[in-house]
Protein backbone atom coordinates (compact mmCIF):
# COMPACT_ATOMS: atom_id res chain seq x y z
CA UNK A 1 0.00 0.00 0.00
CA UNK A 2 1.50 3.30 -0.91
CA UNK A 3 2.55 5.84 1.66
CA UNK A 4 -0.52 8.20 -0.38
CA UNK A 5 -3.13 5.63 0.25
CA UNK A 6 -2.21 5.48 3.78
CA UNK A 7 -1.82 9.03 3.83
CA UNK A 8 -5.81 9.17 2.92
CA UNK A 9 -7.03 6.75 4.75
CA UNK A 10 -5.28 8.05 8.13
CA UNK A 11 -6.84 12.00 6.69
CA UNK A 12 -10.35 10.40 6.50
CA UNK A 13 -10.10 8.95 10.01
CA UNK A 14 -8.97 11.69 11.11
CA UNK A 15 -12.04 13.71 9.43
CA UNK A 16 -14.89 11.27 10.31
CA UNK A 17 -14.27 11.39 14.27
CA UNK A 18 -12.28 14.06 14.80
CA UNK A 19 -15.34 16.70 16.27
CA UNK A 20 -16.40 13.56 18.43
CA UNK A 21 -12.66 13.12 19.05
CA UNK A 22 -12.48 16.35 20.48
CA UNK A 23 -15.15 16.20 22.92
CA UNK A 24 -14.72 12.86 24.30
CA UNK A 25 -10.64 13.78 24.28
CA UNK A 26 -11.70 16.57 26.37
CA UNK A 27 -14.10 14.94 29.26
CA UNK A 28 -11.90 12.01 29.24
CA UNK A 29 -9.18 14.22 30.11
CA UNK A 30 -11.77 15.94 33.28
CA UNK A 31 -12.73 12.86 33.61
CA UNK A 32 -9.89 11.68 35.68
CA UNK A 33 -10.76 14.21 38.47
CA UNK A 34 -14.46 14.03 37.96
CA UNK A 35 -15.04 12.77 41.70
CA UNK A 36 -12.62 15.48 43.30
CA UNK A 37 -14.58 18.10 40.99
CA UNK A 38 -18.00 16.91 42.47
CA UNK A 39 -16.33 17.20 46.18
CA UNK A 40 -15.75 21.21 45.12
CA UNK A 41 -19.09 21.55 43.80
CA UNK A 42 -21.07 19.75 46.41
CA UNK A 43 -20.29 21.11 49.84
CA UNK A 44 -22.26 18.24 51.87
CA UNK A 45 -19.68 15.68 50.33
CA UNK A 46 -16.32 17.71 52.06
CA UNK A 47 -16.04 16.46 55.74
CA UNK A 48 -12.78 16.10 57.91
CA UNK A 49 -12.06 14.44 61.36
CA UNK A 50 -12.33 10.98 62.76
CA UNK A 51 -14.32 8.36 61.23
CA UNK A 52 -17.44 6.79 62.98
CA UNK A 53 -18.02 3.06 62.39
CA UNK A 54 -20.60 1.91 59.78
CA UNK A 55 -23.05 0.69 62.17
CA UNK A 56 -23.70 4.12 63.88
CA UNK A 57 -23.58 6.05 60.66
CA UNK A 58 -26.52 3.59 59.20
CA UNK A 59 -28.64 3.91 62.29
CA UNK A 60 -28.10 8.30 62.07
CA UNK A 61 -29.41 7.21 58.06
CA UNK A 62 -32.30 5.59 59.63
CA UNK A 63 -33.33 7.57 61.85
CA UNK A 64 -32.91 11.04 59.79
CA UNK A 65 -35.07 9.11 56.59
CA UNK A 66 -37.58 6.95 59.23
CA UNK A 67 -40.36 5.83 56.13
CA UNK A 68 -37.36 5.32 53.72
CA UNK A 69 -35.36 2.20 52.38
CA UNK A 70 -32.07 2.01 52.68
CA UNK A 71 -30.68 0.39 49.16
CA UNK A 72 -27.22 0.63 49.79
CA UNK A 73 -24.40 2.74 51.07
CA UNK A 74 -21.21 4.05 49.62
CA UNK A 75 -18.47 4.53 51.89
CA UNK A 76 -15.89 7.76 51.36
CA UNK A 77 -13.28 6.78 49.17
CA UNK A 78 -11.00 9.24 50.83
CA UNK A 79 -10.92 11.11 54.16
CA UNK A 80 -12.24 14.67 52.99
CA UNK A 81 -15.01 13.04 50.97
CA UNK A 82 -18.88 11.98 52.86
CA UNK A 83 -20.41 8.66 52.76
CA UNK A 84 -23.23 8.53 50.74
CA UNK A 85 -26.91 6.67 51.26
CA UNK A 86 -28.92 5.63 48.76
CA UNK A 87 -32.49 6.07 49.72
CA UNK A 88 -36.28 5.55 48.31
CA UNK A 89 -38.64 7.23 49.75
CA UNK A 90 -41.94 6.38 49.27
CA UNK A 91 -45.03 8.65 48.01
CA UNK A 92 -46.16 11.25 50.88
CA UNK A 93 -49.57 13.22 50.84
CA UNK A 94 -48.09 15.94 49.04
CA UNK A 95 -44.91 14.22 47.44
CA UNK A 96 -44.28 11.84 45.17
CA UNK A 97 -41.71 9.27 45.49
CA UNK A 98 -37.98 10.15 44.99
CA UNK A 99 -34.79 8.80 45.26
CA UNK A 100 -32.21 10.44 46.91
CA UNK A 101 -28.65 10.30 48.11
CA UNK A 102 -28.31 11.50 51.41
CA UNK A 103 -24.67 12.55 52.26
CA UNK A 104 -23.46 11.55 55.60
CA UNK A 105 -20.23 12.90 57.77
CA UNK A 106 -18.19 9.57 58.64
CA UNK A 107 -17.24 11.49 61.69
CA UNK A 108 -20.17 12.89 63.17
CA UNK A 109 -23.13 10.60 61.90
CA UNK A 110 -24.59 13.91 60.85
CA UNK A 111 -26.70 14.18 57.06
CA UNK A 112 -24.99 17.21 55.61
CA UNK A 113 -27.66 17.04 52.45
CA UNK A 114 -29.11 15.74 50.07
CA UNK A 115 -30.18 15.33 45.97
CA UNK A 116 -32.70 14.16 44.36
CA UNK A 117 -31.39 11.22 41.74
CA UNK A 118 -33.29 12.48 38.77
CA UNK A 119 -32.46 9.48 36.63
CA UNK A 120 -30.92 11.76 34.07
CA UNK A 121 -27.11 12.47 32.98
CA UNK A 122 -27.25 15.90 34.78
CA UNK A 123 -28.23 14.82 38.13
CA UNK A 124 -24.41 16.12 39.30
CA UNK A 125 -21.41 16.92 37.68
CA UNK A 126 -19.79 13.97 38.25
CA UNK A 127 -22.84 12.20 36.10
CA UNK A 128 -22.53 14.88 33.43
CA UNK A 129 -18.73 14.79 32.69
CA UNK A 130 -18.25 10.93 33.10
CA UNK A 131 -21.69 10.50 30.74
CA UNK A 132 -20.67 12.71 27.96
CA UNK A 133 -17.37 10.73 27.60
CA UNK A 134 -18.71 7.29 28.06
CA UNK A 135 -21.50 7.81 25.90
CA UNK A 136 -22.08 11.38 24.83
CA UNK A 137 -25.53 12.20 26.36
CA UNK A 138 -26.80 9.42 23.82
CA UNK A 139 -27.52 6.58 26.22
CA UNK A 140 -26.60 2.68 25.19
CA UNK A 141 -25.74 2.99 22.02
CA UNK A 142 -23.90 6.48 22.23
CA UNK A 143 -21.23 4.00 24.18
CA UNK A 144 -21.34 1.90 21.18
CA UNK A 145 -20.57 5.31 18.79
CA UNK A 146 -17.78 6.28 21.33
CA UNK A 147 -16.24 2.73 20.82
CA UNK A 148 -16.36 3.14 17.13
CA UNK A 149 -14.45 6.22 17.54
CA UNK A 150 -11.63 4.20 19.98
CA UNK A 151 -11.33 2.11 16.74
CA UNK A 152 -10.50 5.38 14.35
CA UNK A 153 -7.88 6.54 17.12
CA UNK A 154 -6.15 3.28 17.06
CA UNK A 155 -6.36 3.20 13.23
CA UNK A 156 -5.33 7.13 12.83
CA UNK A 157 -2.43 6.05 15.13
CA UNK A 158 -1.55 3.29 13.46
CA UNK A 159 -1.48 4.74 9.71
CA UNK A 160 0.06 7.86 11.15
CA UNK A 161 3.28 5.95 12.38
CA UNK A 162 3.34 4.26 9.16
CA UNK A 163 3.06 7.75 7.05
CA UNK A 164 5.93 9.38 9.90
CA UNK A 165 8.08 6.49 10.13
CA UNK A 166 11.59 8.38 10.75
CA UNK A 167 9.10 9.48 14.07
CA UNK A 168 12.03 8.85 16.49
CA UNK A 169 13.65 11.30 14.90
CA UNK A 170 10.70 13.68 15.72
CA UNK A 171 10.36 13.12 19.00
CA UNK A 172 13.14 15.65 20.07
CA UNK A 173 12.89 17.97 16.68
CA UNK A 174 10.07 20.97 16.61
CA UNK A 175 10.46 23.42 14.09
CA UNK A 176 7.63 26.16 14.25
CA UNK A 177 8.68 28.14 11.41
CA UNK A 178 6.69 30.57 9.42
CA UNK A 179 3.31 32.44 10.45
CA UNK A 180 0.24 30.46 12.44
CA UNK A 181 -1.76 31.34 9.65
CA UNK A 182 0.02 29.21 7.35
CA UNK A 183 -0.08 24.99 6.82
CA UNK A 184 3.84 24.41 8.23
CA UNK A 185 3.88 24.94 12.06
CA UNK A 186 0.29 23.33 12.30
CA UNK A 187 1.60 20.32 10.26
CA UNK A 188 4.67 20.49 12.40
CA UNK A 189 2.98 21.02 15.74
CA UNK A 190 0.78 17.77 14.68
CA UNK A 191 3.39 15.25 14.08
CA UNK A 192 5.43 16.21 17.03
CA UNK A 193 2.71 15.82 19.36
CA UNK A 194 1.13 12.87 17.91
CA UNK A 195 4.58 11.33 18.37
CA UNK A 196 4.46 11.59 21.67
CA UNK A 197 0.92 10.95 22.45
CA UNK A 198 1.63 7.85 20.43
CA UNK A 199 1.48 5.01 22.81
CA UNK A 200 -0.53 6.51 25.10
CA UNK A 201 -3.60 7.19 22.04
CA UNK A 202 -3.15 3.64 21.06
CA UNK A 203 -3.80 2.55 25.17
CA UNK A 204 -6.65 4.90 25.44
CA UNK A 205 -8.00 3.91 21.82
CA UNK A 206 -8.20 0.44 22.11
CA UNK A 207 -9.38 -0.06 25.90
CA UNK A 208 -12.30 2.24 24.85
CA UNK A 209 -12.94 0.57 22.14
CA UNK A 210 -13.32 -2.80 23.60
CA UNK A 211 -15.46 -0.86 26.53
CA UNK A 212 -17.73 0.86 24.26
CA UNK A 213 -18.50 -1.75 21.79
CA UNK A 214 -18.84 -4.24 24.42
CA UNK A 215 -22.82 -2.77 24.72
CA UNK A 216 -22.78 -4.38 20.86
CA UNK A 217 -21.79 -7.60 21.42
CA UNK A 218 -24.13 -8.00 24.28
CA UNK A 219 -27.36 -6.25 22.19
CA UNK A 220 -26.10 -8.93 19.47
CA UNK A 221 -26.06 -11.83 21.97
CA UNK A 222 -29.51 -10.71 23.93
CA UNK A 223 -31.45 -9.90 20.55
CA UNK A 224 -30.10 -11.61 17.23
CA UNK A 225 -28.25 -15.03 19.04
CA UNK A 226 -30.47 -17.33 21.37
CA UNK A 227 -29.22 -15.84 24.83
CA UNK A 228 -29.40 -19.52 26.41
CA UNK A 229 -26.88 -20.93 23.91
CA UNK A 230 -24.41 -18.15 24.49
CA UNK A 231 -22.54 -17.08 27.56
CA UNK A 232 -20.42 -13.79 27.96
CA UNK A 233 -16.49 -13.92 27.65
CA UNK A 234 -16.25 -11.57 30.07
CA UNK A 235 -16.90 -12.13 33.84
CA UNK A 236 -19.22 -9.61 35.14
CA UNK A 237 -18.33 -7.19 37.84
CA UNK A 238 -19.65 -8.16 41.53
CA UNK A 239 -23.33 -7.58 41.75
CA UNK A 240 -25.12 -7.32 44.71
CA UNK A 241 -27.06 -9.99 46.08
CA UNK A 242 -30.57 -8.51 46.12
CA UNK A 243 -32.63 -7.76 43.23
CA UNK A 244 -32.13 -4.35 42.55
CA UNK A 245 -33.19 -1.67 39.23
CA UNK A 246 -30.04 0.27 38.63
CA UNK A 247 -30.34 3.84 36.34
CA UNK A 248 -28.73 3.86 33.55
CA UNK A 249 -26.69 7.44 34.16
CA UNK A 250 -26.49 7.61 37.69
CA UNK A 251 -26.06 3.83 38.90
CA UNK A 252 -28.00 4.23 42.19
CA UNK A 253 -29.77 1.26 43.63
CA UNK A 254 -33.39 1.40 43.82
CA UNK A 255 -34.45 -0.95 46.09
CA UNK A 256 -36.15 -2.15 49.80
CA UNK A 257 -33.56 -3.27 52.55
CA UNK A 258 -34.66 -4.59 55.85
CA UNK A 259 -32.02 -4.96 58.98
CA UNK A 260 -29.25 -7.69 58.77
CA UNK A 261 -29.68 -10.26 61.00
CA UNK A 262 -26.41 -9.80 62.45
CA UNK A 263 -25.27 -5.99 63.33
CA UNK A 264 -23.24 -4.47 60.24
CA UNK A 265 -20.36 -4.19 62.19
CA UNK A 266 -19.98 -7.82 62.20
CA UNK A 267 -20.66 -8.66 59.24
CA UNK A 268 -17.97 -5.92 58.13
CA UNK A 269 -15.51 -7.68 60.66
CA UNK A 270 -16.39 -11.21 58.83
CA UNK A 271 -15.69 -10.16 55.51
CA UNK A 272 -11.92 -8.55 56.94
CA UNK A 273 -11.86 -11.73 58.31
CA UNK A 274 -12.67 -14.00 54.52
CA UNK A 275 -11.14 -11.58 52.25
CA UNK A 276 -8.55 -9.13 54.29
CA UNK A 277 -7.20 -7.26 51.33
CA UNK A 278 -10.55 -6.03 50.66
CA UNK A 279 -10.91 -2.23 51.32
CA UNK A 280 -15.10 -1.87 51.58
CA UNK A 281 -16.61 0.69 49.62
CA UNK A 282 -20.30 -0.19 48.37
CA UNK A 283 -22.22 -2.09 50.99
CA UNK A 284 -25.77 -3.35 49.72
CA UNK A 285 -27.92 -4.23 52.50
CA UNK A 286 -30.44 -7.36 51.95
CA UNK A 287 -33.87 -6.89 51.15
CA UNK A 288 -35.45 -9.14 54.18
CA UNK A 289 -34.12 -10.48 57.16
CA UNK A 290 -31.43 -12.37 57.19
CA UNK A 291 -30.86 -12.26 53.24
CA UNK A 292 -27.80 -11.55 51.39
CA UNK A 293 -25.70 -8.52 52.10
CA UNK A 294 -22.77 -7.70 49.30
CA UNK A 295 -19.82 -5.90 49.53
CA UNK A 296 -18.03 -4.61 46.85
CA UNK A 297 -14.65 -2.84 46.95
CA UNK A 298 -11.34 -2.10 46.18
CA UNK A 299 -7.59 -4.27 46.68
CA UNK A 300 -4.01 -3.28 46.34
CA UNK A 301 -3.43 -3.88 42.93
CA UNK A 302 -3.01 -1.36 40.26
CA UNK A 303 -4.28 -3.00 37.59
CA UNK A 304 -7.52 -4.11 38.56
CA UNK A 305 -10.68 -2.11 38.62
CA UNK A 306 -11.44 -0.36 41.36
CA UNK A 307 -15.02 0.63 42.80
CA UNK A 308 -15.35 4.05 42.20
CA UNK A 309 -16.40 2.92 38.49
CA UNK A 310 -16.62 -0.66 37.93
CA UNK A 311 -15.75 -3.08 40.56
CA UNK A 312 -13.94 -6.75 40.44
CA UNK A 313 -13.74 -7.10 43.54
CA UNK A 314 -16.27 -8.02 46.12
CA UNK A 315 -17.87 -10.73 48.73
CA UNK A 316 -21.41 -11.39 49.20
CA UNK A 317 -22.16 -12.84 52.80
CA UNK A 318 -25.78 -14.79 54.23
CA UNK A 319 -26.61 -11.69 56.79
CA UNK A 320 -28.22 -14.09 59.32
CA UNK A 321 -25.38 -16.36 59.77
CA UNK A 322 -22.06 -14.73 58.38
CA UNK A 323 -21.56 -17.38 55.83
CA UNK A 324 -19.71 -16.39 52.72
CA UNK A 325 -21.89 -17.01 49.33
CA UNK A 326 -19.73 -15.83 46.82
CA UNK A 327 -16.22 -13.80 46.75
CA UNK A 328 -14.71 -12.43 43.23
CA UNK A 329 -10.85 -11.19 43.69
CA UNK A 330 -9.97 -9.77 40.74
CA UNK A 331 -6.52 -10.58 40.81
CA UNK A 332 -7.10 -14.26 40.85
CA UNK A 333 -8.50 -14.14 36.83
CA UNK A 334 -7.22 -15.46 34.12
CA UNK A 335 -6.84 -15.26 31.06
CA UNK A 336 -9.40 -12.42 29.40
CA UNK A 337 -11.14 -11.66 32.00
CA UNK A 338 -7.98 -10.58 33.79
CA UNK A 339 -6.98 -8.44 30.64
CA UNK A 340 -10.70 -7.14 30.78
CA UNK A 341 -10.14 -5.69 34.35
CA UNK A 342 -7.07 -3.91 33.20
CA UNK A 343 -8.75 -1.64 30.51
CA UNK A 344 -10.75 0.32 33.24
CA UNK A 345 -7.49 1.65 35.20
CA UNK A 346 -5.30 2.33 32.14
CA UNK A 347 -8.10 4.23 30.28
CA UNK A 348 -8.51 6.58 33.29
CA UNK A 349 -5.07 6.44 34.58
CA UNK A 350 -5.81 5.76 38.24
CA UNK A 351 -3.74 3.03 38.98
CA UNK A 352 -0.75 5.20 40.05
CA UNK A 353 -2.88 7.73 41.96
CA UNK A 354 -2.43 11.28 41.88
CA UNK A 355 0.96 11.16 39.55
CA UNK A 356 -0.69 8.92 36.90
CA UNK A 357 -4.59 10.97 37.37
CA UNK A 358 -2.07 14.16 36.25
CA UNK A 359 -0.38 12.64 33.46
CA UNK A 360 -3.33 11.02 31.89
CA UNK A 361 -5.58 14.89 32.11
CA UNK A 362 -2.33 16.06 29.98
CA UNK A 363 -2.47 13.31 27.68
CA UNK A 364 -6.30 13.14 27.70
CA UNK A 365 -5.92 16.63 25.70
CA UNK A 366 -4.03 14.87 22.75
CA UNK A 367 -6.50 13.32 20.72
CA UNK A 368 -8.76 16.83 20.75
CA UNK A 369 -5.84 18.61 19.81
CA UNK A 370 -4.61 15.86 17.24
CA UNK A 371 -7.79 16.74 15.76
CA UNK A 372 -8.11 20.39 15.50
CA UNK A 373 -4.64 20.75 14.12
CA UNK A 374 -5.37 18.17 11.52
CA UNK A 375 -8.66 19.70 10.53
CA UNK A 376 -6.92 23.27 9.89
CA UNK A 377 -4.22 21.09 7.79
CA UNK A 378 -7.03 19.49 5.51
CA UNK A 379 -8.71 22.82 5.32
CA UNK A 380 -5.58 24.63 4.50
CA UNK A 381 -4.70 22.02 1.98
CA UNK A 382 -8.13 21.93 0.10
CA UNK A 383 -7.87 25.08 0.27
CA UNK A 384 -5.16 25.55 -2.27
CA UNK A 385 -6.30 22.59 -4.09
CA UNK A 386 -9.76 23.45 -4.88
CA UNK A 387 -8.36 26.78 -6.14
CA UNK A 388 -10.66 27.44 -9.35
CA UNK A 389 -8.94 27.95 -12.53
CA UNK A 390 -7.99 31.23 -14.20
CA UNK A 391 -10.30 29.93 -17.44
CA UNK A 392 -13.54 28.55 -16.21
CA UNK A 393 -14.12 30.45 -12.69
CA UNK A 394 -18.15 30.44 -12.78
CA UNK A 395 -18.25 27.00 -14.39
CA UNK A 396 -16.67 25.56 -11.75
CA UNK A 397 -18.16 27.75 -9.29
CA UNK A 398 -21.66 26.68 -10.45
CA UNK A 399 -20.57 22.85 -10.35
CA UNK A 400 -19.87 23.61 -6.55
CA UNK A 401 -22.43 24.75 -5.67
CA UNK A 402 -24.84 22.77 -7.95
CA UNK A 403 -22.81 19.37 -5.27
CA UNK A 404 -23.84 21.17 -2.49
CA UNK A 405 -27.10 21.58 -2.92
CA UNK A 406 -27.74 18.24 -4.39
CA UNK A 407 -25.85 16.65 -0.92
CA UNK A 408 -27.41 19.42 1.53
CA UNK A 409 -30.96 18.39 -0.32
CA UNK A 410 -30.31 14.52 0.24
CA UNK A 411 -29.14 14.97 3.35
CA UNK A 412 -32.28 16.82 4.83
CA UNK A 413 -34.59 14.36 2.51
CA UNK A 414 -33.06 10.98 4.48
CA UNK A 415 -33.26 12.69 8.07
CA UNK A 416 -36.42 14.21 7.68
CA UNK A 417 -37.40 10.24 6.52
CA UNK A 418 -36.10 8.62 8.97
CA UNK A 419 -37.36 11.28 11.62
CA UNK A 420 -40.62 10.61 10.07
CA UNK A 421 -39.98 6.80 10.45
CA UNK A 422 -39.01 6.88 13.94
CA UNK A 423 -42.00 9.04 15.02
CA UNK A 424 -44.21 6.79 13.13
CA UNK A 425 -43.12 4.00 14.68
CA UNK A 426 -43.12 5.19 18.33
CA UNK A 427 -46.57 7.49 17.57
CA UNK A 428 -44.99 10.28 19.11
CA UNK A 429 -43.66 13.17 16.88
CA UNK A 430 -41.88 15.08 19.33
CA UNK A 431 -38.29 15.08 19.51
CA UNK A 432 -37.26 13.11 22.83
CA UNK A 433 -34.21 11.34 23.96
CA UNK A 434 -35.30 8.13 22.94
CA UNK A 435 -36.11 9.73 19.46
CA UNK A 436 -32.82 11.09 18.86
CA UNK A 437 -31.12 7.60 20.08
CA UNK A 438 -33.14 5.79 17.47
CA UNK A 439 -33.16 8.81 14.52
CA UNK A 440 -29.06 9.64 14.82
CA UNK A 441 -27.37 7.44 17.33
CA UNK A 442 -28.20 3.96 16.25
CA UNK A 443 -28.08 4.60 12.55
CA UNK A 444 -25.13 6.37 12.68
CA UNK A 445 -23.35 3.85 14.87
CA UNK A 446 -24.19 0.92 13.02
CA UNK A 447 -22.67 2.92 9.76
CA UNK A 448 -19.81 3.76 11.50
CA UNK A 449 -19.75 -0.09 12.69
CA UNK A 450 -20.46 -1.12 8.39
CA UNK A 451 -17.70 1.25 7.80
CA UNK A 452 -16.56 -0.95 4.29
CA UNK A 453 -20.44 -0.24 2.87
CA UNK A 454 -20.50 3.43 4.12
CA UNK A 455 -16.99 3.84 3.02
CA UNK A 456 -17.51 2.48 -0.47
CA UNK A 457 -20.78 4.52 -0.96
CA UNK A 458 -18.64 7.52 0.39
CA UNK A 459 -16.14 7.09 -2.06
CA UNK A 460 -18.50 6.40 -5.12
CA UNK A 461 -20.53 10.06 -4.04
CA UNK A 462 -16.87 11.78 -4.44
CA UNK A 463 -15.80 10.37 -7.44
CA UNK A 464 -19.09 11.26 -8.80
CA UNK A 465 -18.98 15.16 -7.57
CA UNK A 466 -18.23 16.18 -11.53
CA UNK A 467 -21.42 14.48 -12.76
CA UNK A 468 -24.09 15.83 -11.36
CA UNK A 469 -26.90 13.07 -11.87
CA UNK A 470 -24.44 10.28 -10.80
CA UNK A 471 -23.28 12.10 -7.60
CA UNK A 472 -27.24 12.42 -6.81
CA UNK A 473 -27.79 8.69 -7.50
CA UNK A 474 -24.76 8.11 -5.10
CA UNK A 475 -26.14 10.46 -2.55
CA UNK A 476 -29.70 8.64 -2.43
CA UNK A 477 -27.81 5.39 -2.18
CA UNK A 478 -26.43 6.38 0.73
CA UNK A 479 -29.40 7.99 2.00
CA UNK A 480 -31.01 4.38 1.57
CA UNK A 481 -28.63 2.85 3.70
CA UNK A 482 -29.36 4.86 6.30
CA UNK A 483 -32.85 4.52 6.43
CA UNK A 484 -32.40 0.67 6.10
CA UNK A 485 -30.52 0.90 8.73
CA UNK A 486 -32.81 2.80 10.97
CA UNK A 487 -35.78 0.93 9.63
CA UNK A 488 -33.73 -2.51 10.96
CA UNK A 489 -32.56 -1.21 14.66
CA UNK A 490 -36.23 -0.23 15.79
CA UNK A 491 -37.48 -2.03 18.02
């Protein structure tokens, strides 16, 4: 393959993800201090002295929330930070059932405040920044979209390294010559910090990848593969032991609890006692006496995921009797599952604490500004190579504009279609979340997913651009495919 062809494909990669790029670059790289932005924002979560146990702070829950149910509570992950309470409480005379997360001082017992858990990606800021990057506001299959775009990173890197290959040399050159308005220090500034950024784009592309299109291979398995015949290569994380609905953006329980048989306390000193590296962090209580109580948490490992996001680790005990049911140490996989369990740390960079958390918000900035500066090189490229000629200035000025219209027409045609489609098939024509996921965000994921047949019909639409009824029989091919596609993901 020629060093041109490469040179194209890594400039349409580049093209195709690079605004997405940019904004998931960006909250990745806030991201990694999401929680310690939340503990600025919300003052109840900021506390300080000496830690009460877990017994007394769950009896100050219960008797600050009397008619409420206790689903589960979240110990602080650090000393400055609150624990926090997850808590139903049921429909009053002049309220309507909520669920809330009361934050609690580990030192005093005392509920510092409250919010309501709207169910939404904006219920705090943690939600907000962590949701846009995981998924970009677009729910299941906006994960699957931000996986697709882990591929394109790890394919831009990957042609890029082949296009630069004297890139050792680059590492230590950076020549920034000439004016910022010009195509030199832009193409300069690109290579030298794509160099750099190299390894660490290809760790961050492909352990999102694998974590975003995971929500694929499961939809594929659930809804096109008979779920009994096929089981999941990769072990779950530790789920509590109680039957519990979880939302979607902000992951609280929602569910009754009734008191352990034993005091908490003990329980707490059993589990030390079965699995001592265990640090607790989420403790789910059981939903009637003397049912299952889980506890998930964190071990000394760097490399394993850790609770504050996804969990390996846990142990689920019989609340009545202290027994142990189940207990998942993530170090003790094998195999996948204990590559699996690796992706989580290294794409947030937590497993060297604060040092790593800094280095990776630094990093996290690459791949936005790996795109910007190689949008303003295509533009200042196309620029000069779209120049009209001196002879035929309107003819090709009317040829222009005659593709634009013809590909701003189609475009509007197929989305006002499959808008049309959607709202058909739901009977609602206003534009909702669940709309937009099934108008844009499925379609578009699934082409992105297809990329040879959107690629192809891509390609056939640009080498068409000179003939005008060709181009628009390429443009309502590909407006067909993404109406079949839309028509095929509804449910």
């Amino acid at each position: 393959m020629s060093i041109q062809t490469l040179f194209r494909w890594h400039l349409w990669f580049g093209l195709i993800s690079g605004a997405c790029m940019f904004v998931v670059g960006v909250t990745g790289a806030i991201a990694v201090f999401a929680p310690e932005i939340d503990w600025l924002v919300l003052k109840p979560l900021r506390v300080s002295a000496v830690p009460l146990d877990v017994e007394t702070v769950l009896a100050n829950v219960r008797a600050a929330y009397p008619t409420a149910r206790i689903g589960s509570l979240h110990l602080s992950v650090r000393p400055s930070f609150a624990h926090v309470a997850a808590l139903l409480v049921p429909k009053q005379a002049n309220t309507p059932a909520r669920r809330i997360d009361a934050y609690v001082n580990p030192f005093t017992g005392h509920i510092q405040g409250e919010r309501v858990v709207s169910g939404g990606y904006f219920s705090s800021v943690y939600q907000f920044i962590r949701q846009t990057h995981v998924r970009l506001l677009m729910g299941l299959w906006g994960r699957v979209f931000v996986g697709v775009l882990g591929v394109s990173l790890v394919l831009s890197c990957a042609t890029g390294l082949w296009i630069y290959r004297g890139w050792l040399e680059k590492m230590f050159t950076l020549r920034l010559s000439g004016g910022w308005g010009k195509r030199a220090p832009w193409a300069e500034a690109h290579k030298f910090i794509g160099v750099w950024s190299l390894a660490f784009n290809l760790v961050i592309g492909a352990t999102g990848a694998v974590l975003g299109l995971e929500n694929l291979t499961n939809q594929i398995r659930s809804k096109w593969l008979r779920p009994a015949s096929v089981k999941s290569t990769v072990a779950p994380a530790v789920k509590p032991a109680v039957t519990a609905e979880m939302d979607a953006a902000g992951g609280t329980n929602r569910t009754s609890a009734a008191t352990p048989s034993l005091p908490l306390n003990t329980l707490l000193a059993r589990a030390k006692a079965e699995f001592p590296d265990l640090t607790p962090r989420v403790i789910t209580l059981p939903t009637r006496p003397g049912g299952p109580l889980g506890i998930r948490g964190d071990v000394p490992s760097m490399f394993v995921a850790q609770s504050h996001v996804r969990s390996a680790n846990g142990i689920t005990l019989n609340s009545a009797t202290g027994a142990v049911i189940n207990k998942v140490d993530g170090r003790q996989t094998t195999g996948w599952t204990h590559i699996y369990w690796t992706f989580d740390p290294l794409h947030f960079g937590y497993f060297g604490g604060l040092v790593t958390k800094i280095i990776w918000f630094i990093l996290g900035l690459t791949p936005g500004v790996l795109a910007l500066t190689g949008a303003w090189m295509w533009w200042k490229r196309r620029s000069r190579a779209t120049t009209p000629a001196k002879a035929t200035p309107e003819a090709s000025a009317a040829g222009a504009r005659a593709t634009k219209w013809i590909s701003m027409g189609a475009g509007v045609v197929t989305l006002a279609g499959a808008y049309a489609m959607v709202a058909m098939h739901f009977k609602n024509w206003a534009f909702t979340a669940r709309l937009a996921e099934f108008w844009l965000v499925k379609p578009v994921a699934i082409a992105l997913c297809a990329f040879p047949v959107t690629i192809f019909l891509a390609w056939l639409a640009v080498r068409m651009r000179q003939r005008h009824w060709a181009f628009s029989s390429a443009c309502v091919l590909m407006g067909g495919w993404y109406l079949l596609l839309t028509g095929i993901l509804l449910p």
